[in-house]
N, C-alpha and C. Protein backbone atom coordinates (compact mmCIF):
# COMPACT_ATOMS: atom_id res chain seq x y z
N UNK A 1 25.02 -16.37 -32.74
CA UNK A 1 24.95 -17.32 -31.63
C UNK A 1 24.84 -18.75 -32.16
N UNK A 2 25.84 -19.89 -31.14
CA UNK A 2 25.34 -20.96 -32.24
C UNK A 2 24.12 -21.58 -31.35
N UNK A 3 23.45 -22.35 -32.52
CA UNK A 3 22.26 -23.35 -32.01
C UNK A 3 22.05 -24.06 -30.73
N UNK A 4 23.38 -24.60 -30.63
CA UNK A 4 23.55 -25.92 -29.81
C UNK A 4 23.33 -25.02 -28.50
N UNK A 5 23.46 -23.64 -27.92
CA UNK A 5 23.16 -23.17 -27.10
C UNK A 5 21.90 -22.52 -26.68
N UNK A 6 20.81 -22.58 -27.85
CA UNK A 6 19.54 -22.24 -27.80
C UNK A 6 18.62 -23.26 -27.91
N UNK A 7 17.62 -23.86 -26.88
CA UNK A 7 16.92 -25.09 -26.50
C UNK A 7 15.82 -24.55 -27.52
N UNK A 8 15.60 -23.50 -28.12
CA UNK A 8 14.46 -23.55 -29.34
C UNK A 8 14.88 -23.86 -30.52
N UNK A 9 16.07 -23.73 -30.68
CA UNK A 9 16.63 -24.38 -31.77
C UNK A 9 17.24 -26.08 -32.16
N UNK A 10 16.55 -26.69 -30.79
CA UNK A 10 17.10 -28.50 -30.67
C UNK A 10 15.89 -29.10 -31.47
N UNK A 11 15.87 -28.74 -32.65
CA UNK A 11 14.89 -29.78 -34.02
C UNK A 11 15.43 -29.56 -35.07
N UNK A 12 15.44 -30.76 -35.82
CA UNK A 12 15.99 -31.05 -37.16
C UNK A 12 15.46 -29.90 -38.27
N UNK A 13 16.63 -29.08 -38.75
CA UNK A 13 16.13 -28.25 -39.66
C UNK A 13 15.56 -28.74 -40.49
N UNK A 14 15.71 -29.87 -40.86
CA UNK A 14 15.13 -30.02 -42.57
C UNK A 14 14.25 -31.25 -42.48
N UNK A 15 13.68 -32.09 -41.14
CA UNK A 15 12.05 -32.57 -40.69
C UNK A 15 11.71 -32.13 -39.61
N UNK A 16 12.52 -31.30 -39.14
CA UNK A 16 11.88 -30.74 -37.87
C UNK A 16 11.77 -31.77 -36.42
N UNK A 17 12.13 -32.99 -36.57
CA UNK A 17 11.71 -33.84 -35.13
C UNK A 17 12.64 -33.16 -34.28
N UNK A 18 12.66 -33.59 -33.02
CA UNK A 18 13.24 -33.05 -32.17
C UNK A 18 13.63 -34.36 -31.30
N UNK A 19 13.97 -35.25 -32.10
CA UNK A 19 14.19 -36.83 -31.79
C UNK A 19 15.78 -37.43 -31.99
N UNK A 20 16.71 -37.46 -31.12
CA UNK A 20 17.91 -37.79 -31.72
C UNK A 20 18.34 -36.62 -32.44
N UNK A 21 18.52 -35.44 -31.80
CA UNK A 21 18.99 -34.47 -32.36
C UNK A 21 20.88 -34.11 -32.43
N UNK A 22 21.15 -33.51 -33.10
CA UNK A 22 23.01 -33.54 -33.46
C UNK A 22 22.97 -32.33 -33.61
N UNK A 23 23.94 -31.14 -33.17
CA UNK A 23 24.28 -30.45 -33.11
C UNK A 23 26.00 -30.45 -33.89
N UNK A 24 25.81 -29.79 -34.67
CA UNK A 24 27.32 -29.59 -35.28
C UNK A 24 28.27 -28.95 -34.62
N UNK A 25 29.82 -29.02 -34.11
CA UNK A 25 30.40 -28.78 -33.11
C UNK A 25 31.29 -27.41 -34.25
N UNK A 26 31.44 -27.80 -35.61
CA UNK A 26 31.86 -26.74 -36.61
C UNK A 26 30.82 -25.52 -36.55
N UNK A 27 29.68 -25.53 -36.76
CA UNK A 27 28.52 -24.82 -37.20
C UNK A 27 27.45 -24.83 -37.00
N UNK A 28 26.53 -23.78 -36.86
CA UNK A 28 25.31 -23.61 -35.65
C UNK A 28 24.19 -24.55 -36.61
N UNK A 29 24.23 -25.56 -37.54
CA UNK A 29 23.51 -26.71 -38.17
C UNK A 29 23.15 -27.63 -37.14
N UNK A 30 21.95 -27.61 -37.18
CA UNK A 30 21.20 -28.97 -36.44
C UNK A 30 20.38 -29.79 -36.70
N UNK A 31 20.66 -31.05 -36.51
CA UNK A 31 20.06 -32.10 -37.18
C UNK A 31 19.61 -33.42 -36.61
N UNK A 32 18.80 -34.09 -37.11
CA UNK A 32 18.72 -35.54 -36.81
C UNK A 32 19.69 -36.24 -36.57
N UNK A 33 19.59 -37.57 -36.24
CA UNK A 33 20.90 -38.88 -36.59
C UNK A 33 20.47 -39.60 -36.77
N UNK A 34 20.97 -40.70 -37.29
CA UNK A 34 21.15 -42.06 -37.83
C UNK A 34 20.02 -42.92 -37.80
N UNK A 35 18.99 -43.02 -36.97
CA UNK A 35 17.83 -43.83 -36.18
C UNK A 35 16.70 -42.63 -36.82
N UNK A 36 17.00 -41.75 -37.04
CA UNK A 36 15.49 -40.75 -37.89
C UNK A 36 15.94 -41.28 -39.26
N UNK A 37 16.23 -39.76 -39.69
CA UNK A 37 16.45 -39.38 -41.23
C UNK A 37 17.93 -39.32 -41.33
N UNK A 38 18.62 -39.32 -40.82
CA UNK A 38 20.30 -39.23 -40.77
C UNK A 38 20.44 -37.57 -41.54
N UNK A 39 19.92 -36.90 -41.47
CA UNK A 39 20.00 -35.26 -41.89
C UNK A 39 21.55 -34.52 -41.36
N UNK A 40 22.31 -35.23 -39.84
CA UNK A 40 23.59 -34.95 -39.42
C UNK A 40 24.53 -35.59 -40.11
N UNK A 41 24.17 -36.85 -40.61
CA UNK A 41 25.09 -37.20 -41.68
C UNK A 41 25.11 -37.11 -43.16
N UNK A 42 24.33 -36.61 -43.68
CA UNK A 42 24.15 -35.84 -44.84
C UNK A 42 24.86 -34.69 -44.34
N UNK A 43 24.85 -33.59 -43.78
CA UNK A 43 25.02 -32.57 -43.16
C UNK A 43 26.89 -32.71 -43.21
N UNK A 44 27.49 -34.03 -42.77
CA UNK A 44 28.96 -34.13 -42.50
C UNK A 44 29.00 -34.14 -43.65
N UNK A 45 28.53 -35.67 -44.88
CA UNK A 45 28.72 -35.59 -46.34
C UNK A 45 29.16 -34.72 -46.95
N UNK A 46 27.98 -33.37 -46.66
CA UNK A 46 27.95 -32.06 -47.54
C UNK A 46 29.04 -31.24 -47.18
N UNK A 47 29.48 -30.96 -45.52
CA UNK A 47 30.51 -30.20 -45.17
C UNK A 47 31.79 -30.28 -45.06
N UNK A 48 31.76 -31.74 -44.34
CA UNK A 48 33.09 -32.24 -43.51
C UNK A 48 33.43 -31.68 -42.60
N UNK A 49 32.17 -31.39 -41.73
CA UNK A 49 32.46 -30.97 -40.71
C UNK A 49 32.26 -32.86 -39.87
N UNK A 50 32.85 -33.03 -38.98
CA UNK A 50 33.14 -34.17 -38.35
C UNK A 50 32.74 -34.62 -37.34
N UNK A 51 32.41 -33.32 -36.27
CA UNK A 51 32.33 -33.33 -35.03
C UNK A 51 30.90 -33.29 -34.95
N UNK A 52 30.07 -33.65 -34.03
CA UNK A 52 28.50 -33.56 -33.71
C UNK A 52 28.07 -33.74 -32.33
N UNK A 53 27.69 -32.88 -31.52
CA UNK A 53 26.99 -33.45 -30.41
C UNK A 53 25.82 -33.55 -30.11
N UNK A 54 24.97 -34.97 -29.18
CA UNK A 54 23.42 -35.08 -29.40
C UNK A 54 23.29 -34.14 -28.10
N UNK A 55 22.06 -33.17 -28.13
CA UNK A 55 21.79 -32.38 -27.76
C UNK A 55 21.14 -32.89 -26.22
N UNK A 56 20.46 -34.40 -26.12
CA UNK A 56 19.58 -34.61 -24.76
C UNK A 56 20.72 -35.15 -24.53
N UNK A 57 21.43 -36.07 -24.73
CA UNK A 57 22.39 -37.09 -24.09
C UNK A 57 23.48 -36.73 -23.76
N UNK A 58 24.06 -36.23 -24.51
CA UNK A 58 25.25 -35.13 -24.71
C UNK A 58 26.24 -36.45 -25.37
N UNK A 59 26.22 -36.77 -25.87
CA UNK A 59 26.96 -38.04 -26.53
C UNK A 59 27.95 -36.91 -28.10
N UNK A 60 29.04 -37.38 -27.81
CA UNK A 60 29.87 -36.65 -29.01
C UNK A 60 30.25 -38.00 -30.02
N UNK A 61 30.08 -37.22 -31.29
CA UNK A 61 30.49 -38.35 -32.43
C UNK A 61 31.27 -37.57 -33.51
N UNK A 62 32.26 -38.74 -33.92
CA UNK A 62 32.90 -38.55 -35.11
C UNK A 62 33.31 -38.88 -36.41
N UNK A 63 32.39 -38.31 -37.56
CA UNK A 63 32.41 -39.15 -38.45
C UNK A 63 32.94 -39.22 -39.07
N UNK A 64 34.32 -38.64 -39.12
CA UNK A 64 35.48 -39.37 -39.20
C UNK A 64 36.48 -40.65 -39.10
N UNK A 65 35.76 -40.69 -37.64
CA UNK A 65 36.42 -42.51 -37.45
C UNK A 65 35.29 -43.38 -37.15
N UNK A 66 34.03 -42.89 -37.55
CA UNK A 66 32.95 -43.25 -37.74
C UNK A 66 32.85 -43.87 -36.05
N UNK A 67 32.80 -43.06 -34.84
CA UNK A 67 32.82 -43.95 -33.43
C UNK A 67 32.49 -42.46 -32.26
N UNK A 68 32.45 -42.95 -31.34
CA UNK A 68 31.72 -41.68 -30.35
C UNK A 68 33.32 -41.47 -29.63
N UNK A 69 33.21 -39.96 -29.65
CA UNK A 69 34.53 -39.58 -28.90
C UNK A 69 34.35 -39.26 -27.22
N UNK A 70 35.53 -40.28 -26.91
CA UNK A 70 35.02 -40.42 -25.15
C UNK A 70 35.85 -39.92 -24.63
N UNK A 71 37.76 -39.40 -25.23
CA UNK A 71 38.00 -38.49 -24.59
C UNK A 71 38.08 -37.48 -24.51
N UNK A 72 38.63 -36.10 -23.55
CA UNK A 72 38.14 -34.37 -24.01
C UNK A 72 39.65 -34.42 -24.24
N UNK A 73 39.81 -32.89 -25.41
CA UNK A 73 40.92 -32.49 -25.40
C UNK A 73 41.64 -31.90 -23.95
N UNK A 74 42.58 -31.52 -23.94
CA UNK A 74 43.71 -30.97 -23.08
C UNK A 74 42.77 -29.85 -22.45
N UNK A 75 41.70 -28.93 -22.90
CA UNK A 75 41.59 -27.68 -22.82
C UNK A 75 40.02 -27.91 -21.70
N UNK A 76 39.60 -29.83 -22.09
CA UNK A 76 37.73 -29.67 -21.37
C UNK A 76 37.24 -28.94 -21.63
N UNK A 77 37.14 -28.51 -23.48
CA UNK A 77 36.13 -27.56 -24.12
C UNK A 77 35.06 -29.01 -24.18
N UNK A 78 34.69 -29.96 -24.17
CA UNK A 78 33.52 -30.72 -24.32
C UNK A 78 33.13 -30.96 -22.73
N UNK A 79 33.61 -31.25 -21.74
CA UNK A 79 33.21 -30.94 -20.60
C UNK A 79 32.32 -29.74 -19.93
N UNK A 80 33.07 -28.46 -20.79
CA UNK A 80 32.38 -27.32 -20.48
C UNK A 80 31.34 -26.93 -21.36
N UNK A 81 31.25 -27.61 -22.14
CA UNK A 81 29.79 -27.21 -23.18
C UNK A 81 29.14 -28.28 -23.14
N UNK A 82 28.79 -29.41 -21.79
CA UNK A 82 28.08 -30.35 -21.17
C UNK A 82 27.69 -29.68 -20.12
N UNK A 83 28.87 -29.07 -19.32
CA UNK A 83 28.46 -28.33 -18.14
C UNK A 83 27.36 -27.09 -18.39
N UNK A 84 27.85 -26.56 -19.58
CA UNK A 84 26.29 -25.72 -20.73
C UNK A 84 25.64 -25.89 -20.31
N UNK A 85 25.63 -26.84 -21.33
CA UNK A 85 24.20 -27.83 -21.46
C UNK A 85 23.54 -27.86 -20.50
N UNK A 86 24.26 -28.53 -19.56
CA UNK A 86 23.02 -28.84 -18.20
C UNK A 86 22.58 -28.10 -17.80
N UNK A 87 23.22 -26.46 -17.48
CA UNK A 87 22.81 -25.65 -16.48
C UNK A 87 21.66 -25.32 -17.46
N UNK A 88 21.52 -25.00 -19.21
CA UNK A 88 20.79 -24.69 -19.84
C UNK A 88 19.08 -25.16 -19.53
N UNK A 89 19.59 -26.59 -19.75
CA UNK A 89 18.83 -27.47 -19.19
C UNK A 89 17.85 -28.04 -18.06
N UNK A 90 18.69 -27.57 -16.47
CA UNK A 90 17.85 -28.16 -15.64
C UNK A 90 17.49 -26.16 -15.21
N UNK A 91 17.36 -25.38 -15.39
CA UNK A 91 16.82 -24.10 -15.45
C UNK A 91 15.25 -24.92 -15.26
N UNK A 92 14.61 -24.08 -13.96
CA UNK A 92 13.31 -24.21 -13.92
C UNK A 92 12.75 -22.60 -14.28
N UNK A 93 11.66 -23.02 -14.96
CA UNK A 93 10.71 -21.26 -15.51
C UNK A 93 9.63 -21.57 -14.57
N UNK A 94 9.21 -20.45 -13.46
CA UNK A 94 7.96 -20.17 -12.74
C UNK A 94 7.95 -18.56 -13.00
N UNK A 95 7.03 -17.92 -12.85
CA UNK A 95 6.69 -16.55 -13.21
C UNK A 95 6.44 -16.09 -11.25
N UNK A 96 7.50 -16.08 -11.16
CA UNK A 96 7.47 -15.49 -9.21
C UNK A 96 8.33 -14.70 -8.79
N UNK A 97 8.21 -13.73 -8.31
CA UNK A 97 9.12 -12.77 -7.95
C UNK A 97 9.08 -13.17 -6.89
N UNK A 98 10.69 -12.35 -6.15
CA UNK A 98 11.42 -12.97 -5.24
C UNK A 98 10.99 -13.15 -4.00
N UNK A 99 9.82 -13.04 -3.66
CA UNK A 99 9.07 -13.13 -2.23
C UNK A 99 8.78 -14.24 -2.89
N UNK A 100 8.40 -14.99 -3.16
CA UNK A 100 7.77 -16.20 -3.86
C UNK A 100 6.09 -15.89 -4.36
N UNK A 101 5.95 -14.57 -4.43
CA UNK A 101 4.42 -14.47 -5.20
C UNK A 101 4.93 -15.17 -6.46
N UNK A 102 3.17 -15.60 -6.59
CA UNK A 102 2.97 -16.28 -8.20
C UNK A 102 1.98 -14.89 -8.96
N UNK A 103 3.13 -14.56 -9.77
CA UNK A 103 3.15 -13.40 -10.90
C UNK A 103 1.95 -14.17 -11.80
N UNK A 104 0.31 -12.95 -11.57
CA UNK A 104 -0.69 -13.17 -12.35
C UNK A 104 -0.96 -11.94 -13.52
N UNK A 105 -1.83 -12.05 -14.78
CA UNK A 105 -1.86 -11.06 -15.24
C UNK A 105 -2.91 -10.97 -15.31
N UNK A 106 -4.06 -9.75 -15.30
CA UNK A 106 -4.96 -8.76 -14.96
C UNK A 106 -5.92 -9.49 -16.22
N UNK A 107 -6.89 -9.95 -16.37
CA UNK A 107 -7.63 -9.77 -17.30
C UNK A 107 -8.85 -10.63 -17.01
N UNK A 108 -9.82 -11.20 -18.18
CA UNK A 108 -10.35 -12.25 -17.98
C UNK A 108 -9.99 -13.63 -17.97
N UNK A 109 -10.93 -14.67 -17.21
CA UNK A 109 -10.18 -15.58 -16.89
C UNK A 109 -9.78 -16.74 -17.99
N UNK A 110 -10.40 -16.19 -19.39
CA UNK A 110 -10.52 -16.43 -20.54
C UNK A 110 -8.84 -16.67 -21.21
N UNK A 111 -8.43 -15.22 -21.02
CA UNK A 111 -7.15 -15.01 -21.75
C UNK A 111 -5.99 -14.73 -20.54
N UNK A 112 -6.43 -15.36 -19.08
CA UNK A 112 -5.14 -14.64 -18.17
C UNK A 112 -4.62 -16.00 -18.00
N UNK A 113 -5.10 -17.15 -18.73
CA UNK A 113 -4.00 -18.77 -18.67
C UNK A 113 -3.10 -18.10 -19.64
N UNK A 114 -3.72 -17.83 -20.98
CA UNK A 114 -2.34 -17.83 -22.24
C UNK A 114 -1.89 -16.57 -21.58
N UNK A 115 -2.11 -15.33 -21.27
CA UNK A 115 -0.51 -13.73 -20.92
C UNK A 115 0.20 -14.57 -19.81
N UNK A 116 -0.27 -15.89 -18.83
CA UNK A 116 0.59 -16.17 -18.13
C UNK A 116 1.42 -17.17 -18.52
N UNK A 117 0.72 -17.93 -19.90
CA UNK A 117 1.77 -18.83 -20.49
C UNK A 117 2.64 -18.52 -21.56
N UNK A 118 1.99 -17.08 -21.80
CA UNK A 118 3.16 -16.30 -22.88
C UNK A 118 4.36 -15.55 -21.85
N UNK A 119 3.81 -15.05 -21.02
CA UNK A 119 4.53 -14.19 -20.10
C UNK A 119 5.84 -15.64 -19.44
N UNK A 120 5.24 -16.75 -19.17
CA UNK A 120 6.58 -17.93 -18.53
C UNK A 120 7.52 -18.30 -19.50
N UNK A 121 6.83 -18.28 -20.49
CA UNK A 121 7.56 -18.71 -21.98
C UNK A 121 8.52 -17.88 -22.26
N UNK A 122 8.33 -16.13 -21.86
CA UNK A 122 9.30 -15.19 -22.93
C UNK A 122 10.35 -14.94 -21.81
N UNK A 123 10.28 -15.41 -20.30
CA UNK A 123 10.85 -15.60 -19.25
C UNK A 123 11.83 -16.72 -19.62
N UNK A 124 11.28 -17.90 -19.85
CA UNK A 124 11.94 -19.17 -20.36
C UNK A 124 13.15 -18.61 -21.71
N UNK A 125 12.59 -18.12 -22.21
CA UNK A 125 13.74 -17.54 -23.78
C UNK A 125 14.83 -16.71 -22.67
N UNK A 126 14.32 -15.72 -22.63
CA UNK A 126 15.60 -15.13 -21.88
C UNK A 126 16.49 -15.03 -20.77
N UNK A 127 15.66 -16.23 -20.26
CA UNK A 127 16.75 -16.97 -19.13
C UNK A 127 17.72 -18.22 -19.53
N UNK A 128 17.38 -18.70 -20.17
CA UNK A 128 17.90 -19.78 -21.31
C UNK A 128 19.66 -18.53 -21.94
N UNK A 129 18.79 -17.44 -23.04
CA UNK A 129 19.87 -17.17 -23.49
C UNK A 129 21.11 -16.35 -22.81
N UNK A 130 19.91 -16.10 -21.56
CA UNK A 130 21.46 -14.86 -20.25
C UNK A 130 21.86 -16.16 -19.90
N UNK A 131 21.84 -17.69 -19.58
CA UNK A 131 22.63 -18.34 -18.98
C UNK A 131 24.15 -19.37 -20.26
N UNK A 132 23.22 -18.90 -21.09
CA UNK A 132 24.26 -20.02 -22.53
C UNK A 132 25.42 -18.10 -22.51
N UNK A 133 24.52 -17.31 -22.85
CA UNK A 133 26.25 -16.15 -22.64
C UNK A 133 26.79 -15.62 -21.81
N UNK A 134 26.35 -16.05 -20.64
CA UNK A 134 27.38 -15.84 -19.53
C UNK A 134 28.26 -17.22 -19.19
N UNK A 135 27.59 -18.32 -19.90
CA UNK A 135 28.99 -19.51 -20.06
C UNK A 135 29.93 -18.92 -21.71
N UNK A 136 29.45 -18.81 -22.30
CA UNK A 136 29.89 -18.11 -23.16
C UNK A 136 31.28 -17.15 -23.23
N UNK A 137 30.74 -16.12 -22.33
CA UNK A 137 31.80 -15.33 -22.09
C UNK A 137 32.86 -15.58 -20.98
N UNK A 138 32.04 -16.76 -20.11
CA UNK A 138 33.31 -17.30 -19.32
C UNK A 138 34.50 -18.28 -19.54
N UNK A 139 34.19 -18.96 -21.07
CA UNK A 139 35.06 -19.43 -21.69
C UNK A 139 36.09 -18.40 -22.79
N UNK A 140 35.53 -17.06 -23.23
CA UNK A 140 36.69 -16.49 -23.71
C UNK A 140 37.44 -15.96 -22.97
């Protein structure tokens, strides 16, 4: 799976910020830009891979002609992996089944904040990744 479609994977592999992040459009590599550590352009240096998109903004760059690419090809493969993005993105996580109860878990009142903030969280992962492969598979 690549990166750019998993919101736990939007931090710089190699400082970890999650500040001005670049997503490689060749390869599931993710990185800083230019205003951190420039780790996406080291990253082109090393590969030549060219293409990069920032992950909050959705801004595409090419460092190739060293300039941001503003138009889409023929096909609106960058349109549709914005359109991704967003749906990835504005996804709200509440732990409620479909009557609108608010889904509690059984215990003391000690440890039933964290099973309900582990329990929204592992909700959050796999609603995240059923919505990046069902765009996924609607582009092959």
């Amino acid at each position: 799976d690549h990166s750019i479609l998993n919101p736990q994977k939007w931090h710089c592999v190699d400082c970890n910020t999650t500040e001005s992040i670049w997503a490689c459009l060749s390869c599931p590599h993710v990185a800083c830009g230019r205003y951190i550590e420039e780790h996406a352009l080291k990253h082109f240096q090393e590969s030549s891979h060219p293409v990069a998109l920032e992950v909050n903004e959705m801004y595409v760059f090419c460092y190739f002609c060293d300039d941001y690419v503003l138009n889409d090809n023929a096909t609106g493969d960058l349109k549709l992996l914005r359109s991704t993005l967003s749906a990835i993105k504005s996804q709200s996580y509440h732990c409620t089944t479909r009557s609108g109860r608010v889904l509690r878990s059984v215990g003391t009142s000690d440890d039933s904040d964290f099973l309900h903030d582990g329990a929204q969280s592992l909700l959050q992962n796999e609603d995240q990744m059923y919505t990046a492969l069902w765009h996924r598979r609607r582009i092959l």
